[in-house]
Protein backbone atom coordinates (compact mmCIF):
# COMPACT_ATOMS: atom_id res chain seq x y z
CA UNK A 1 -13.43 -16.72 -4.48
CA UNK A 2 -16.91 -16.18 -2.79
CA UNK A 3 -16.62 -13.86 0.22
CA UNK A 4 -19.32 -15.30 1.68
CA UNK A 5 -18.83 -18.92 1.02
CA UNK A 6 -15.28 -19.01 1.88
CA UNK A 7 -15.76 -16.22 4.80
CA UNK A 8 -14.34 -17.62 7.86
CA UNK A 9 -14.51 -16.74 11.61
CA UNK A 10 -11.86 -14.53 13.07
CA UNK A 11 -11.77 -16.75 15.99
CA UNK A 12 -10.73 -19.76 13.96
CA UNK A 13 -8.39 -17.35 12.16
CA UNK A 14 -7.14 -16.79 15.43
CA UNK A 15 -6.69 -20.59 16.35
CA UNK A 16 -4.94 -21.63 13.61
CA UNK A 17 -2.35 -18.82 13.52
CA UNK A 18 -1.99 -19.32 17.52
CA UNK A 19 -0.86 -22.82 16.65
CA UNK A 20 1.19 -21.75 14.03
CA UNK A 21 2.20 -19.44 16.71
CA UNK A 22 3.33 -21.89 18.90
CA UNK A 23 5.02 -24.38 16.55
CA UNK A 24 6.32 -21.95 14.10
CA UNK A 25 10.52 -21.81 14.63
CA UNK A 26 13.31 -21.11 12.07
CA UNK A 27 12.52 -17.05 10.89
CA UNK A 28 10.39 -16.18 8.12
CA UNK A 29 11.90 -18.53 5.45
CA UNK A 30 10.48 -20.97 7.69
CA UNK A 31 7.40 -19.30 8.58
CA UNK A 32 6.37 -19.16 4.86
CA UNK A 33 7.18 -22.74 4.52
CA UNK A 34 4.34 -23.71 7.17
CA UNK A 35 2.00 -21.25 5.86
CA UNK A 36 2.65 -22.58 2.74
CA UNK A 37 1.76 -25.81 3.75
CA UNK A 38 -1.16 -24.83 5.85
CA UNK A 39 -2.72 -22.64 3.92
CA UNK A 40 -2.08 -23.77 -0.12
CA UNK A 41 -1.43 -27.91 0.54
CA UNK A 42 -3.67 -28.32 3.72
CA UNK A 43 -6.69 -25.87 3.90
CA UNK A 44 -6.51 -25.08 0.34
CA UNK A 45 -7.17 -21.84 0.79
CA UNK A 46 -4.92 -20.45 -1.98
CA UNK A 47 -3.28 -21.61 -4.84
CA UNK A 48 0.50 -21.91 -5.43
CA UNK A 49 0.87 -18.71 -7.57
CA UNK A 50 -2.01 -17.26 -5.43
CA UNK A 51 0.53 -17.75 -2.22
CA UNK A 52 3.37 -16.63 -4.43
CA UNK A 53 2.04 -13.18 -5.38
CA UNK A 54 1.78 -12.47 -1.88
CA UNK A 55 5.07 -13.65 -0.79
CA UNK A 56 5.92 -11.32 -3.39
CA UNK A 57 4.22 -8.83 -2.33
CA UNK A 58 5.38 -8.64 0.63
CA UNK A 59 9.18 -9.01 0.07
CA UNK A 60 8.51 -5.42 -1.86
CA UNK A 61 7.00 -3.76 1.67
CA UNK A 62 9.24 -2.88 4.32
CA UNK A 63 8.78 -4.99 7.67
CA UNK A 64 8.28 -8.36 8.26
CA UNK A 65 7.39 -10.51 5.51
CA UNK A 66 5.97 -13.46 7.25
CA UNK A 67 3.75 -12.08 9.57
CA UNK A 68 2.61 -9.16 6.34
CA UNK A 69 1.20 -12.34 4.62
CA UNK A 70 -0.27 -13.69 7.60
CA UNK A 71 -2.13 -10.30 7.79
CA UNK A 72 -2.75 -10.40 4.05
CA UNK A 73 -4.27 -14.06 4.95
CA UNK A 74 -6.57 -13.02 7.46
CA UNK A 75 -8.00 -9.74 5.76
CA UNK A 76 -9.10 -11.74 2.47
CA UNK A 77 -10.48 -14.53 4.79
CA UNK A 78 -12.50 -12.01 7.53
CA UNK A 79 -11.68 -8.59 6.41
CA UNK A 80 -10.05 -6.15 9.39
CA UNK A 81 -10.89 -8.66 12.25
CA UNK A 82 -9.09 -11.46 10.14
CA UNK A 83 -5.91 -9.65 10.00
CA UNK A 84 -5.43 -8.25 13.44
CA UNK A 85 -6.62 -11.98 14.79
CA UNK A 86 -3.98 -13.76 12.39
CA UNK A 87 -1.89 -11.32 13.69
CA UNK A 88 -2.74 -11.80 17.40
CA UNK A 89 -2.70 -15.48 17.06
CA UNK A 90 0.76 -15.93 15.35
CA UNK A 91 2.56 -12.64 17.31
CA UNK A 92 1.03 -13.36 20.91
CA UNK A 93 3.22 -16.83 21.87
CA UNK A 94 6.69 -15.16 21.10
CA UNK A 95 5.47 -12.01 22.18
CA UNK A 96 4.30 -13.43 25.86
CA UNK A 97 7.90 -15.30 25.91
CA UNK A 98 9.76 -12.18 25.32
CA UNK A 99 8.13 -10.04 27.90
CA UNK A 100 7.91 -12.92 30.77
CA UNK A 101 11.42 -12.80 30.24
CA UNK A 102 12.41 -9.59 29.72
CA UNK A 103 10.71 -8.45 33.57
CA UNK A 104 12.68 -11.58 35.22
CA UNK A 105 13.22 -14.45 33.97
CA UNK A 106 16.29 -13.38 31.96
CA UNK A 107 17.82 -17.08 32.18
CA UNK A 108 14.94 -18.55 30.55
CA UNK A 109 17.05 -19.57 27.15
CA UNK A 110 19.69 -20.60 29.31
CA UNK A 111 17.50 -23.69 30.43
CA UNK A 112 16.92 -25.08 27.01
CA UNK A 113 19.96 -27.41 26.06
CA UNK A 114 21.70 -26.16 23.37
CA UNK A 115 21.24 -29.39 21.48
CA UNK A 116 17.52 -29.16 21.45
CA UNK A 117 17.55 -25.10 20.00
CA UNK A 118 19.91 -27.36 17.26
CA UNK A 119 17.22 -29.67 16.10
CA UNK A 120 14.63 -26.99 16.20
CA UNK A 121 17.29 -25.33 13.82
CA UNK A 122 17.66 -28.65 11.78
CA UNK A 123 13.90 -28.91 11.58
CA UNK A 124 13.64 -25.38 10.03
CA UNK A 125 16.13 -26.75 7.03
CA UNK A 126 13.84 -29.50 6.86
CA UNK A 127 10.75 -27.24 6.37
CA UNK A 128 12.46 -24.86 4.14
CA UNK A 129 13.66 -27.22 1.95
CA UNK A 130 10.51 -28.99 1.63
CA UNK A 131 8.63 -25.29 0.62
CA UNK A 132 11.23 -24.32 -1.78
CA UNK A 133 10.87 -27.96 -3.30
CA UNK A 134 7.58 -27.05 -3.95
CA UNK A 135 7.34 -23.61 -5.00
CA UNK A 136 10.18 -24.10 -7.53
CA UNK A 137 8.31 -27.50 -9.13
CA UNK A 138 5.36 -24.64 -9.74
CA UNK A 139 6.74 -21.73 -10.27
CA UNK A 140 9.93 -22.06 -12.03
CA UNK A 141 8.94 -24.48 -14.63
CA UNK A 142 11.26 -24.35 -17.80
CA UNK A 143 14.52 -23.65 -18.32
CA UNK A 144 14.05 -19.59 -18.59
CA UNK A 145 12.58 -19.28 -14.68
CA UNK A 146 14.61 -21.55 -13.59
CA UNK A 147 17.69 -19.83 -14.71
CA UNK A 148 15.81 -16.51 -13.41
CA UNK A 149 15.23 -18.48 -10.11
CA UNK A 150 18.97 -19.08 -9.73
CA UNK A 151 20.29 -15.85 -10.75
CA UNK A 152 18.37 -14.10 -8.15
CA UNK A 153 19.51 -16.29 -5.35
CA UNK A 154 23.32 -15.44 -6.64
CA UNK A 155 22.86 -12.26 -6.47
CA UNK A 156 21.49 -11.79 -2.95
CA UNK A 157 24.07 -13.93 -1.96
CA UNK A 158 26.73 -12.08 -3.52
CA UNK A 159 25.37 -8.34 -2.85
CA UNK A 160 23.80 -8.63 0.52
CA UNK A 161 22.72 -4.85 0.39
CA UNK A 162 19.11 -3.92 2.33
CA UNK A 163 17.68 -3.39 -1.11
CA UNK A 164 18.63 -6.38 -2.88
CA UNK A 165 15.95 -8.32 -2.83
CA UNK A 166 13.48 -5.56 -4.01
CA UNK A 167 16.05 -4.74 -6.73
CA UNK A 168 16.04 -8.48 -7.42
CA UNK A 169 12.52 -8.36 -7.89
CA UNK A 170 12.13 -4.91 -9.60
CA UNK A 171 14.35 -6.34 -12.68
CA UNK A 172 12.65 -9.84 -12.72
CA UNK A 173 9.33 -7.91 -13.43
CA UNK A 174 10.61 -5.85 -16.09
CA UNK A 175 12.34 -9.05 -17.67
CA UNK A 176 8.92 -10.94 -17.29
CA UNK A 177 7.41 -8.64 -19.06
CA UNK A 178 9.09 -8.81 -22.29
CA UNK A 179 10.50 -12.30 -21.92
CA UNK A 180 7.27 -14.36 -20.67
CA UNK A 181 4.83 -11.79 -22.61
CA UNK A 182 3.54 -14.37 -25.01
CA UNK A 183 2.71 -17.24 -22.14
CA UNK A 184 -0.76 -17.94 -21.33
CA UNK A 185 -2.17 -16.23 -18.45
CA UNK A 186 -1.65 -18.43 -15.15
CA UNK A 187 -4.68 -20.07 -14.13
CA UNK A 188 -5.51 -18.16 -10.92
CA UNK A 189 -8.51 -18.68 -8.20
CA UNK A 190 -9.79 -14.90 -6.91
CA UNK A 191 -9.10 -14.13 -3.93
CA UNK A 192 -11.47 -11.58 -2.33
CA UNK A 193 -10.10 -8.24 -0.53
CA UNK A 194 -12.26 -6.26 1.26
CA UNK A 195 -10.76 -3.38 0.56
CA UNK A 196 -11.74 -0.63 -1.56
CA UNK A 197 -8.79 1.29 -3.81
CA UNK A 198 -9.55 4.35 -2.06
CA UNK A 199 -9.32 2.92 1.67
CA UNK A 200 -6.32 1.77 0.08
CA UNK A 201 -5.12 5.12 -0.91
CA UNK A 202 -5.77 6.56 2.86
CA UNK A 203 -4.15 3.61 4.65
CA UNK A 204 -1.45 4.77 2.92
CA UNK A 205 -1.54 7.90 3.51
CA UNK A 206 -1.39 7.15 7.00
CA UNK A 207 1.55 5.23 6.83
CA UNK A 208 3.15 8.43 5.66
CA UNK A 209 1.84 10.92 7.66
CA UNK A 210 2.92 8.85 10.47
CA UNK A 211 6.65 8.09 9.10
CA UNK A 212 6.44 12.04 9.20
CA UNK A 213 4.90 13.42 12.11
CA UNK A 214 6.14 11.28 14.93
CA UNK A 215 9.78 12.66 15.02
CA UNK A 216 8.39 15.99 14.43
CA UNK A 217 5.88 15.63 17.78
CA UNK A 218 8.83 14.50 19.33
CA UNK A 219 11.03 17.56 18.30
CA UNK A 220 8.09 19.93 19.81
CA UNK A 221 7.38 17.55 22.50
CA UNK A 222 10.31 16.04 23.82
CA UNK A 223 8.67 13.00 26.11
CA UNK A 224 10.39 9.52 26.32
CA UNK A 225 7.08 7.25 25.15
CA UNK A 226 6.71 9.23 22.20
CA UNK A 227 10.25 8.90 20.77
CA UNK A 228 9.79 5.51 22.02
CA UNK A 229 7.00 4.86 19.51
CA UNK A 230 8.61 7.17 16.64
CA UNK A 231 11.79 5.14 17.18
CA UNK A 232 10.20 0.90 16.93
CA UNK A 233 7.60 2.46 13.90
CA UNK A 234 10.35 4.13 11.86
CA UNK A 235 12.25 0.14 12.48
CA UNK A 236 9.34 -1.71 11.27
CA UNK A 237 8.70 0.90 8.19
CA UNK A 238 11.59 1.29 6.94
CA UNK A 239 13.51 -2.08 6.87
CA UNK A 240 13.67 -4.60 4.11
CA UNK A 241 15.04 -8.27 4.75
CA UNK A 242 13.12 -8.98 7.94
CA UNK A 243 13.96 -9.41 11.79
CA UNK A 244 18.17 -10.02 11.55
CA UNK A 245 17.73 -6.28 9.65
CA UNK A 246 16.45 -4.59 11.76
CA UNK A 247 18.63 -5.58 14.65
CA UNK A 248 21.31 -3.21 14.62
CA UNK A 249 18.70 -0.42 13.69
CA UNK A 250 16.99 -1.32 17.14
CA UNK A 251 20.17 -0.87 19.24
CA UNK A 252 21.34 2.33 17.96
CA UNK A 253 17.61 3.33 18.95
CA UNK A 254 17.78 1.92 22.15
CA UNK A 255 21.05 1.22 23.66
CA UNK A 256 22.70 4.50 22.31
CA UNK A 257 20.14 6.38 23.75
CA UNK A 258 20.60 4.60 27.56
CA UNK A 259 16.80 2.73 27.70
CA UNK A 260 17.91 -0.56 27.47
CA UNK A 261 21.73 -2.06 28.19
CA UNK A 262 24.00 -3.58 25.31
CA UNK A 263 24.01 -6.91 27.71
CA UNK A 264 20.23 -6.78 28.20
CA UNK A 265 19.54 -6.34 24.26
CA UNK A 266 21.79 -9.09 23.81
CA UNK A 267 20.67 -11.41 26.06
CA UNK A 268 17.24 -10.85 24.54
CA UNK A 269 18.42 -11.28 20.95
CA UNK A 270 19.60 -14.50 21.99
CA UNK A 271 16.25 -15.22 23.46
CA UNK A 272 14.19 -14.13 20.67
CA UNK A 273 16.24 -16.80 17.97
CA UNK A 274 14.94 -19.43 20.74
CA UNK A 275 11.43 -18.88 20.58
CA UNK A 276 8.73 -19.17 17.92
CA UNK A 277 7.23 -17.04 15.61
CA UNK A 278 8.05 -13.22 14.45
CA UNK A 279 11.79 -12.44 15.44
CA UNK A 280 10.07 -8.24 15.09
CA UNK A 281 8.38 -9.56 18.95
CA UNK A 282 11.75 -8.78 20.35
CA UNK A 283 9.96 -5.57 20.18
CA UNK A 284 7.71 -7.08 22.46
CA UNK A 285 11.09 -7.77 24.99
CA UNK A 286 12.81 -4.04 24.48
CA UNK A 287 9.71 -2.34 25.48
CA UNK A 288 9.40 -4.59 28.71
CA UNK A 289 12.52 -3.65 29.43
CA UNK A 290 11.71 -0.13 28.99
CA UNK A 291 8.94 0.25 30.55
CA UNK A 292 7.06 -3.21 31.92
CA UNK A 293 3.66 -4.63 30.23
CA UNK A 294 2.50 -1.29 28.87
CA UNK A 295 6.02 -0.44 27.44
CA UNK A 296 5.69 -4.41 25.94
CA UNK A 297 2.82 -3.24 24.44
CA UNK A 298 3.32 -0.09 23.04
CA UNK A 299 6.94 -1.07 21.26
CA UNK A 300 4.86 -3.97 19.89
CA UNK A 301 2.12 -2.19 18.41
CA UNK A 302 4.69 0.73 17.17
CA UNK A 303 6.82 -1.97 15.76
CA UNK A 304 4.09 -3.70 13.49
CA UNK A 305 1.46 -0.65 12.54
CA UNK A 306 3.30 -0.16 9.55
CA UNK A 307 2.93 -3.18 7.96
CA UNK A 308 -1.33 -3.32 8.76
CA UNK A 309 -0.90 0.03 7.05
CA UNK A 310 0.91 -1.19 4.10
CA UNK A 311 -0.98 -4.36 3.73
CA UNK A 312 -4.37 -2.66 3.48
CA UNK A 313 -3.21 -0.19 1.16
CA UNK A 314 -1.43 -2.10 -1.41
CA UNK A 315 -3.54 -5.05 -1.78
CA UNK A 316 -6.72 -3.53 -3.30
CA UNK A 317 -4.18 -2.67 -6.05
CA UNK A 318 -2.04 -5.86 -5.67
CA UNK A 319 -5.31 -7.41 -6.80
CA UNK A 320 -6.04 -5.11 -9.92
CA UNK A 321 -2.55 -5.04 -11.22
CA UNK A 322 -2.03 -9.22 -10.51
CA UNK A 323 -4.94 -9.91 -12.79
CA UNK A 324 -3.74 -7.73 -15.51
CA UNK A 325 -2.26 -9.43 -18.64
CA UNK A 326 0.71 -7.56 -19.07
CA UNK A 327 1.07 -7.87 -14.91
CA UNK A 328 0.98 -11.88 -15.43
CA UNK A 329 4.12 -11.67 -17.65
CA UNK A 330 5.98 -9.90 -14.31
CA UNK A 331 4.11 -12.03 -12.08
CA UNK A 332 5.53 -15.31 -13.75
CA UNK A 333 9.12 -13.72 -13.47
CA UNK A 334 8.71 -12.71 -10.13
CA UNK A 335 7.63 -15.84 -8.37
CA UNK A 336 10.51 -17.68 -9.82
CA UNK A 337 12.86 -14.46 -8.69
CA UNK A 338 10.84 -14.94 -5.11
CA UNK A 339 11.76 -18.99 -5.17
CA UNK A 340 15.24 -17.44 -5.84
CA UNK A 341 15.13 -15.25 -2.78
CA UNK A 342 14.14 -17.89 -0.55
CA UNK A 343 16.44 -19.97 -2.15
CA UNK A 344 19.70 -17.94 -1.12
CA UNK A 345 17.83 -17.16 2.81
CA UNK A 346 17.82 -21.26 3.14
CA UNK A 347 21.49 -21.14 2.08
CA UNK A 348 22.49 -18.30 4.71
CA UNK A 349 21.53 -17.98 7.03
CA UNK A 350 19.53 -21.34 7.36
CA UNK A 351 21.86 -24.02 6.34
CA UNK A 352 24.76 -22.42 7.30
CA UNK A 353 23.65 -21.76 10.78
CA UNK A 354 22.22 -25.19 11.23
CA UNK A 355 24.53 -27.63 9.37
CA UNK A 356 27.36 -27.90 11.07
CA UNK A 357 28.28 -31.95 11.01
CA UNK A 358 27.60 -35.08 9.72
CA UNK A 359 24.94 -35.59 11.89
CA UNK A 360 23.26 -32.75 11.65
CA UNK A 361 23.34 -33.08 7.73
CA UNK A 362 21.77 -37.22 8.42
CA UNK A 363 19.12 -35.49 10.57
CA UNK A 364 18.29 -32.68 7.99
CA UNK A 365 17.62 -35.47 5.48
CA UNK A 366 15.90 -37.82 7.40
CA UNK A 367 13.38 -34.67 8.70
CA UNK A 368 12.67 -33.83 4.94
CA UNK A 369 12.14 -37.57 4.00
CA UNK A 370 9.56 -37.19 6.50
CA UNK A 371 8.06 -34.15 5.12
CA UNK A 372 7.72 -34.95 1.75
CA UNK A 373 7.10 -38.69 1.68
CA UNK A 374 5.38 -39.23 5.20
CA UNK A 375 3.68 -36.37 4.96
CA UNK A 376 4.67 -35.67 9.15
CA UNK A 377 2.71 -32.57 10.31
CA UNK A 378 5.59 -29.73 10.29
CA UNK A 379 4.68 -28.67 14.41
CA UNK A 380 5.50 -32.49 15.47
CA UNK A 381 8.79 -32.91 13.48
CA UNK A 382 10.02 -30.13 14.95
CA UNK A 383 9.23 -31.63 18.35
CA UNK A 384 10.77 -35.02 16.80
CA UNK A 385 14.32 -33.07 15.90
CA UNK A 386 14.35 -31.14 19.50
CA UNK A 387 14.08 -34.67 21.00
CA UNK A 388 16.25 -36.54 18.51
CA UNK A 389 19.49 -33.83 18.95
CA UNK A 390 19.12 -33.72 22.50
CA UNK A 391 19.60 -37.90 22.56
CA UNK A 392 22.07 -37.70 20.23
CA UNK A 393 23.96 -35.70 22.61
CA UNK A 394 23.39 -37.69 25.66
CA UNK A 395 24.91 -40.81 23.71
């Protein structure tokens, strides 16, 4: 791509991830789904594979996948200011709704009917279903990737360990590179990163030095805000598999040590699955109840500084290595592994969570006939199912 032709504004970065921000329920299967359609079927501002390699990209980082490609969006598109205003404009709705109700409005959730969180859950199989349709008609082509595809999705299924799904993709690379070897090279459009290999070299470095000196500051220094911050970074750097993850990470952190109560970190857990966007802005809710706004703040910023960090620093090699001939073999193996991935997260905990009935199952279907075929924007069907549980329940 031109960087200067396709350049665009980090304020309409900002609007379009705010109302992805807004509308964007189901965790970060689901969020990829309506990037996917945003960004590669709407705005065209990717291809498939393009929109693949950073998926899989960011399934190899620690943190949280969904809002690491939103970042990775934004920093080709505007550089820096892209990425912290896609991250702004997806993080800030959740991230207001967490804190309002962390300092007082702790019955919030308990307003919504439980029938209309169920259609918003419906809605996300909907959307899932319709991305992994999608992906797998471009990605896993042939009977080789699809096999691949399914394979992985068994095995995170069967071996739910925190480093599955990098092992998953880790052996689909090494496969794709002997098995897939002879394809041709898929037909890619550039995408530019503003980054140079040796920013990306001291972003990294950062990342470490961080993951390093914040417990030992707070060893010499023994003060609550800084083992505070050492406590939500070390959560959002070193967890694979996304928000549900790093749950029980985040209350040995912060109920064992007395800052927040088990029924408080509960009731916000329960909050967070009823809002939009990143499930990692319960941060946003822990650190209100810590310490008001600015605790909201800093726990937010400590929780997601590692994955800026990583983002900067491995896409200027991302982009080398995914351009490499040899590196398209793995690539091609590790999209379909990826479709795989996202495959077994629709199964559990997506559909399992969501489809409960009959008429939940009629609902799912009907959603993703309007999806594919009626090409329904993705924010107003998941208005549509909200409304269309919450009658079904009244009848």
């Amino acid at each position: 791509m031109d960087n200067t032709e396709n350049r665009v504004h980090p304020l309409s970065i900002f609007l379009i991830f705010l109302r992805l921000g807004l509308t964007s329920f189901g965790g970060p299967v689901a969020h990829l789904g309506y990037f996917r359609e945003e960004f590669v079927n709407r705005r065209k501002w990717l291809s498939d594979a393009n929109y693949a390699d950073l998926v899989a990209l960011c399934q190899f980082l620690p943190g949280p996948a969904s809002s690491q490609v939103g970042i990775a969006l934004g920093v080709t598109r505007s550089g820096y200011s892209g990425a912290l205003a896609a991250w702004v404009g997806f993080t800030l709705p959740s991230a207001l709704m967490m804190t309002l109700t962390a300092l007082g409005l702790a019955h919030f959730g308990d307003s919504i009917p439980l029938s209309v969180l169920q259609g918003l859950k419906i809605a996300a199989v909907a959307i899932v279903a319709h991305a992994l349709w999608g992906m797998a008609q471009s990605l896993c082509r042939g009977k080789a990737k699809t096999l691949l595809m399914l394979l992985s999705a068994l095995t995170v299924l069967l071996l739910p360990v925190t480093w599955g799904q990098v092992a998953v993709i880790g052996i689909a690379a090494i496969v794709g590179r002997f098995l897939f070897k002879t394809e041709p090279q898929l037909q890619q459009t550039h995408f530019h990163v503003p980054i140079s290999q040796r920013s990306g070299v001291l972003w990294l470095v950062l990342f470490l030095a961080l993951l390093l000196a914040l417990p030992t500051l707070q060893f010499f220094f023994p003060q609550q805000w800084l083992a505070v911050v050492d406590a939500f970074y070390r959560a959002g750097a070193l967890v694979f598999g996304g928000g549900h993850v790093v749950l029980p990470l985040l209350q040995s952190e912060v109920v064992a040590t007395g800052w927040v109560s088990e029924t408080t970190f509960l009731a916000g857990y329960g909050t967070a699955q009823a809002v939009p966007g990143p499930l990692f802005t319960f941060a946003a809710f822990l650190g209100a109840s810590i310490n008001g706004w600015a605790g909201a703040l800093l726990c937010l910023v400590a929780m997601f500084l590692s994955s800026f960090l990583l983002v900067f620093g491995a896409l200027p090699f991302w982009q080398t290595l995914r351009t490499n001939t040899t590196m398209q073999a793995s690539l091609s193996a590790v999209n379909a592994a990826v479709v795989g991935l996202l495959l077994a997260a629709f199964y559990n905990p997506v559909w399992t969570s969501s489809i409960t009935n009959a008429q939940s199952l009629a609902l799912a279907l009907a959603a993703f006939i309007a999806l594919k075929y009626w090409k329904l924007s993705p924010w107003l069907l998941v208005l549509l199912c909200g409304f269309i549980s919450w009658v079904i329940t009244l009848l």
